[in-house]
C-alpha atoms as a PDB file:
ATOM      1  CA  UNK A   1      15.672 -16.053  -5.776  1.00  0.00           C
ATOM      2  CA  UNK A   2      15.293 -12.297  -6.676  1.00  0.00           C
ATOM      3  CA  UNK A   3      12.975 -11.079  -9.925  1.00  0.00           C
ATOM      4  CA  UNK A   4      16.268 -10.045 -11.505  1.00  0.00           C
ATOM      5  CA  UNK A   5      17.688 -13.654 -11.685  1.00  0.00           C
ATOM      6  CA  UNK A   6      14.196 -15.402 -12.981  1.00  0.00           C
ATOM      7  CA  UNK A   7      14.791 -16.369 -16.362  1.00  0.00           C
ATOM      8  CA  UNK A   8      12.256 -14.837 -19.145  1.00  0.00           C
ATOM      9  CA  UNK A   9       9.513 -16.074 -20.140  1.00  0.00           C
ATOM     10  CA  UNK A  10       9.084 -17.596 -23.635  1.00  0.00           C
ATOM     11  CA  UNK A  11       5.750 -16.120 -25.753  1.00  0.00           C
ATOM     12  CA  UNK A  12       2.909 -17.945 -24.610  1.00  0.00           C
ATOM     13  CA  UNK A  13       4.319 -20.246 -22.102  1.00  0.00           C
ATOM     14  CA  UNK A  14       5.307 -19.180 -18.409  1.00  0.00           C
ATOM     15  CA  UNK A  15       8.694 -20.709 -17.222  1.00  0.00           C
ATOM     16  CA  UNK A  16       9.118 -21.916 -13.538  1.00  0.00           C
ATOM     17  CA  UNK A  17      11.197 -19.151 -13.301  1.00  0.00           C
ATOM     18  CA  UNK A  18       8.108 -16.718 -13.920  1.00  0.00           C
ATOM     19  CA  UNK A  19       5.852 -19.286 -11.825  1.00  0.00           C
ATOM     20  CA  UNK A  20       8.198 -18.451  -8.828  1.00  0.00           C
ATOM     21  CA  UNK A  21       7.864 -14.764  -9.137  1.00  0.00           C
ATOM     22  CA  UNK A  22       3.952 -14.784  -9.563  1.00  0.00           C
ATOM     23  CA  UNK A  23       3.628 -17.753  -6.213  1.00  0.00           C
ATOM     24  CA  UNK A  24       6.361 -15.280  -4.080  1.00  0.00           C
ATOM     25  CA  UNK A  25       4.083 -11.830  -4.929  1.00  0.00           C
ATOM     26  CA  UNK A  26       0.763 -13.687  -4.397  1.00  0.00           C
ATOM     27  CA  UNK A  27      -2.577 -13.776  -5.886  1.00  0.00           C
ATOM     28  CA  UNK A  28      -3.599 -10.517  -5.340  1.00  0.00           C
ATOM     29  CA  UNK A  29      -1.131  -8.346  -7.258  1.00  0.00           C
ATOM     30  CA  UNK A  30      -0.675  -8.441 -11.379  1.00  0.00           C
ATOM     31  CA  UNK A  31       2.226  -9.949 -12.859  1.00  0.00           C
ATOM     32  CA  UNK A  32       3.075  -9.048 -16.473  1.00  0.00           C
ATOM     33  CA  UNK A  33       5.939  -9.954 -18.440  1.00  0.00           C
ATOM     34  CA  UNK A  34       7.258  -6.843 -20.861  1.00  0.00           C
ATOM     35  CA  UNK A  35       9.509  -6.776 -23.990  1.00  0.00           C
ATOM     36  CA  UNK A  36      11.783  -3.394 -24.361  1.00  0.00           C
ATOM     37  CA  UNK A  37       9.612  -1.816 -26.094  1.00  0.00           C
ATOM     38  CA  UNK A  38       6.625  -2.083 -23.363  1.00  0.00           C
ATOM     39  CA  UNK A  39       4.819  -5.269 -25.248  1.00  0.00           C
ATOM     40  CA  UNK A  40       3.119  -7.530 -22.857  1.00  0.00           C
ATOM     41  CA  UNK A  41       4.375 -10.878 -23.170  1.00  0.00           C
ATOM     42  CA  UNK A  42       2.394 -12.899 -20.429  1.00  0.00           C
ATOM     43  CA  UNK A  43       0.259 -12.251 -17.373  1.00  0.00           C
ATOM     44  CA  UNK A  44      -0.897 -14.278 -14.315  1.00  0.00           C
ATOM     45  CA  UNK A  45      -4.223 -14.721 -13.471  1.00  0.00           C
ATOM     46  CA  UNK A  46      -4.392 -11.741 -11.053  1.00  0.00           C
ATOM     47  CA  UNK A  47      -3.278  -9.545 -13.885  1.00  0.00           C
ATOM     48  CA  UNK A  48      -6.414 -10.710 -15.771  1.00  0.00           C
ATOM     49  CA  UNK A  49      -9.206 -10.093 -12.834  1.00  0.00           C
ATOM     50  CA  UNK A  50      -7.689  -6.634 -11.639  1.00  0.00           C
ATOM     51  CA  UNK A  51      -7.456  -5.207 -15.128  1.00  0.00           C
ATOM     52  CA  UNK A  52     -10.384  -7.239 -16.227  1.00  0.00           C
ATOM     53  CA  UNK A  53      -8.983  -7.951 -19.541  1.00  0.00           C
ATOM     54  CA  UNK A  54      -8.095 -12.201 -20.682  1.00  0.00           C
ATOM     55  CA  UNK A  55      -4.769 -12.934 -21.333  1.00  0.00           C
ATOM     56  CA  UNK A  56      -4.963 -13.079 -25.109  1.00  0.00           C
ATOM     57  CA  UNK A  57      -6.667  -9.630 -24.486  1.00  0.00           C
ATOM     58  CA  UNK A  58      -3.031  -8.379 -22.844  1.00  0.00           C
ATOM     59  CA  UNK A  59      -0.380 -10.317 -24.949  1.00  0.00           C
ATOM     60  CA  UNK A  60       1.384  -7.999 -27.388  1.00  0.00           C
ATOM     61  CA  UNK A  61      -0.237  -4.493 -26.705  1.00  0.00           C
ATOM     62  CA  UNK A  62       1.654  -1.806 -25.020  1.00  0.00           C
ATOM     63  CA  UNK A  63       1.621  -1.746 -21.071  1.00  0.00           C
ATOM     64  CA  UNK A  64       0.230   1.411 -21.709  1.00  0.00           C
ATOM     65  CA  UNK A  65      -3.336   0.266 -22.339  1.00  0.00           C
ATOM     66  CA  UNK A  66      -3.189  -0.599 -18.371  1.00  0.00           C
ATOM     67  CA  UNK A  67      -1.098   2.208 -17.172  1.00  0.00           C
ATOM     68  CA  UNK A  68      -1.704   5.690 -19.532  1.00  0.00           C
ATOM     69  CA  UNK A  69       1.721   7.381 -18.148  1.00  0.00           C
ATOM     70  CA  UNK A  70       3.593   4.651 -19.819  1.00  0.00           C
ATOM     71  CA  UNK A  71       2.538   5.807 -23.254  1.00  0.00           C
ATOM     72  CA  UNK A  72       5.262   8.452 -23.826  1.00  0.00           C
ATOM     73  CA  UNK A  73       8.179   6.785 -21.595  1.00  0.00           C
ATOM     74  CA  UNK A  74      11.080   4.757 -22.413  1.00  0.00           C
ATOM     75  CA  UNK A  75      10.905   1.806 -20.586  1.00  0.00           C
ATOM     76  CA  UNK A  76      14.675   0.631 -20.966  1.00  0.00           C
ATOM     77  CA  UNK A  77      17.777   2.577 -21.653  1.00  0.00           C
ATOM     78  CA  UNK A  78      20.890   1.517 -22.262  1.00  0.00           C
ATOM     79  CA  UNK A  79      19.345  -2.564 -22.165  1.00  0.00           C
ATOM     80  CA  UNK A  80      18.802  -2.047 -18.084  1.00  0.00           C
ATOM     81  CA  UNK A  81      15.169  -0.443 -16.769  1.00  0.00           C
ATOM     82  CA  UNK A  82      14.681   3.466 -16.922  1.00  0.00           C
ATOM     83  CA  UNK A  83      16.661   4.870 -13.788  1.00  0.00           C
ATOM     84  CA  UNK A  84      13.802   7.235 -13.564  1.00  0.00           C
ATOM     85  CA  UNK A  85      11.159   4.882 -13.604  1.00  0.00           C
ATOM     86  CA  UNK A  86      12.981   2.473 -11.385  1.00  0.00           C
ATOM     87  CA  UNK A  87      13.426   5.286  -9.072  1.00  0.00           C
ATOM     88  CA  UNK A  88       9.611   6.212  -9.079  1.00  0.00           C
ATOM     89  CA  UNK A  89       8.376   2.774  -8.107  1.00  0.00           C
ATOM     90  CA  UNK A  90      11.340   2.481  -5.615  1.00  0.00           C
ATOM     91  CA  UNK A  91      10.090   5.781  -3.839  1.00  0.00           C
ATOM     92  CA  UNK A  92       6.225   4.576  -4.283  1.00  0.00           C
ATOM     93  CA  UNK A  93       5.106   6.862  -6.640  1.00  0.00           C
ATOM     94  CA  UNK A  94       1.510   5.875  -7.218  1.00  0.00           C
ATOM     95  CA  UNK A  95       0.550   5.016 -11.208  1.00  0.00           C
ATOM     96  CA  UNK A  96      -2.410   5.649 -12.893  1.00  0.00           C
ATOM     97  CA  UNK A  97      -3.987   2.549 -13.993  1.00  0.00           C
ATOM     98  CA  UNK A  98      -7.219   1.949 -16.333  1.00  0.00           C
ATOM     99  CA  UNK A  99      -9.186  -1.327 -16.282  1.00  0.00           C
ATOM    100  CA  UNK A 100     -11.012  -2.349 -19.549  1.00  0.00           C
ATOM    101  CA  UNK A 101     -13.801  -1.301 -18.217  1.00  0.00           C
ATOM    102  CA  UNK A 102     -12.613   2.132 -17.980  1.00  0.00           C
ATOM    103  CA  UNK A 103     -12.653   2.023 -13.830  1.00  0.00           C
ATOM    104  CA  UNK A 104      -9.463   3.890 -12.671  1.00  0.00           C
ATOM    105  CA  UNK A 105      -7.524   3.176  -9.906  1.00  0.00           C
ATOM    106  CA  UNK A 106      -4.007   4.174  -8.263  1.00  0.00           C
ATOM    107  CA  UNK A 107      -0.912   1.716  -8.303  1.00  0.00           C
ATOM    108  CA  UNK A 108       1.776   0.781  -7.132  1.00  0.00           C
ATOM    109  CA  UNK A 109       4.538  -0.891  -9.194  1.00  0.00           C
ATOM    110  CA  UNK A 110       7.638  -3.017  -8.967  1.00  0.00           C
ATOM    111  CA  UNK A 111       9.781  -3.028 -11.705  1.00  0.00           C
ATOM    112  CA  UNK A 112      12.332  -5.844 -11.903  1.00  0.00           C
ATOM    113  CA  UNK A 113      14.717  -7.003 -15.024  1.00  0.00           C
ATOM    114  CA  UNK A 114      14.626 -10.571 -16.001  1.00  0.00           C
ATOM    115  CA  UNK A 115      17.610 -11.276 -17.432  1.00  0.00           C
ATOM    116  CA  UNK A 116      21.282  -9.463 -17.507  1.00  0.00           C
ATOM    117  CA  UNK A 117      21.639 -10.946 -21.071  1.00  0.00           C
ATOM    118  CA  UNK A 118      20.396  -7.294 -22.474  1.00  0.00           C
ATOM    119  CA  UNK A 119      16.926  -8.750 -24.490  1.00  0.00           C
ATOM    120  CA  UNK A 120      15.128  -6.212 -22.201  1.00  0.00           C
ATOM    121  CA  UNK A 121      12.541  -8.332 -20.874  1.00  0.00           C
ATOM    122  CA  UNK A 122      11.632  -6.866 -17.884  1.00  0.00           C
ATOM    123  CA  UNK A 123       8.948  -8.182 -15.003  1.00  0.00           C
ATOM    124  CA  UNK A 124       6.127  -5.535 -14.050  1.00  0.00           C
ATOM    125  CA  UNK A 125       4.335  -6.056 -10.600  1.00  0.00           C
ATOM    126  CA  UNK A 126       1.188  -3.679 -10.273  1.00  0.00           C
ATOM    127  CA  UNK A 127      -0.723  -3.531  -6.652  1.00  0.00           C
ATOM    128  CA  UNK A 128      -3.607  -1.654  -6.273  1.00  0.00           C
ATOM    129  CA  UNK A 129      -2.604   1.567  -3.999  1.00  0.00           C
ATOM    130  CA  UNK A 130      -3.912   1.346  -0.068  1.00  0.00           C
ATOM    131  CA  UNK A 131      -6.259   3.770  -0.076  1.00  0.00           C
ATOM    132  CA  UNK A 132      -5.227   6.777   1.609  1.00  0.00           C
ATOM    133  CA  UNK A 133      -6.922   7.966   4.844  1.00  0.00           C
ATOM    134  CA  UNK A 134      -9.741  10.745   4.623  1.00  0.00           C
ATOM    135  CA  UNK A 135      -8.719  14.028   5.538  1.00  0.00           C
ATOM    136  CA  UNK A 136     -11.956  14.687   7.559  1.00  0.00           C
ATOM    137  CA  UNK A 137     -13.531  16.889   4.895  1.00  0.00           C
END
């Protein structure tokens, strides 16, 4: 099943829909859940240790708290995901993210629709970035 089939999740409970996502992307990578306006909706447990933030911490503020660059972008257009920001995590573009604890990190994202019914709710994957090799000085 592909992230763009999974069914959304409801406020406050995850569907088995949402379960499937977070068991295929493991426990090492953040899951959140986003309305169309960037809202976080839900989270899975890895989201919670890698931003170091609880859950009820997450739910309903803007992704932006976690990743600053989201703060001034449209996250949907049209009712499908920004073509630009598609096209950035497509390409790899590494993302600035911030942990509550004000550590900073690079990212890398996946950004998947959840439903074609146009409610914008949109799946948000966010892997810490490999570091990148030294370049001897």
């Amino acid at each position: 099943m592909i992230a763009s089939q999974v069914p959304s999740t409801i406020a406050g409970a995850e569907t088995a829909g949402s379960r499937a996502v977070a068991a295929a992307v493991g426990d090492e990578v953040a899951l959140l859940t986003l309305d169309d306006r960037g809202m976080i909706c839900d989270c899975n447990g890895a989201g919670e240790a890698l931003f170091r933030y609880r859950r009820s911490e997450l739910v309903w503020r803007h992704v932006s708290m976690l990743l600053p660059q989201f703060e001034e972008m449209a996250l949907m257009e049209n009712g499908q995901p920004n073509s630009l920001l598609s096209y950035l995590c497509h390409i790899g573009l590494q993302f600035h993210a911030v942990t509550q604890d004000g550590r900073n990190f690079a990212s890398e994202l996946f950004l998947n629709c959840l439903d074609s019914a146009g409610h914008g709710r949109l799946s948000l994957i966010v892997r810490p970035a490999a570091e990148a090799p030294g370049d001897g000085g």
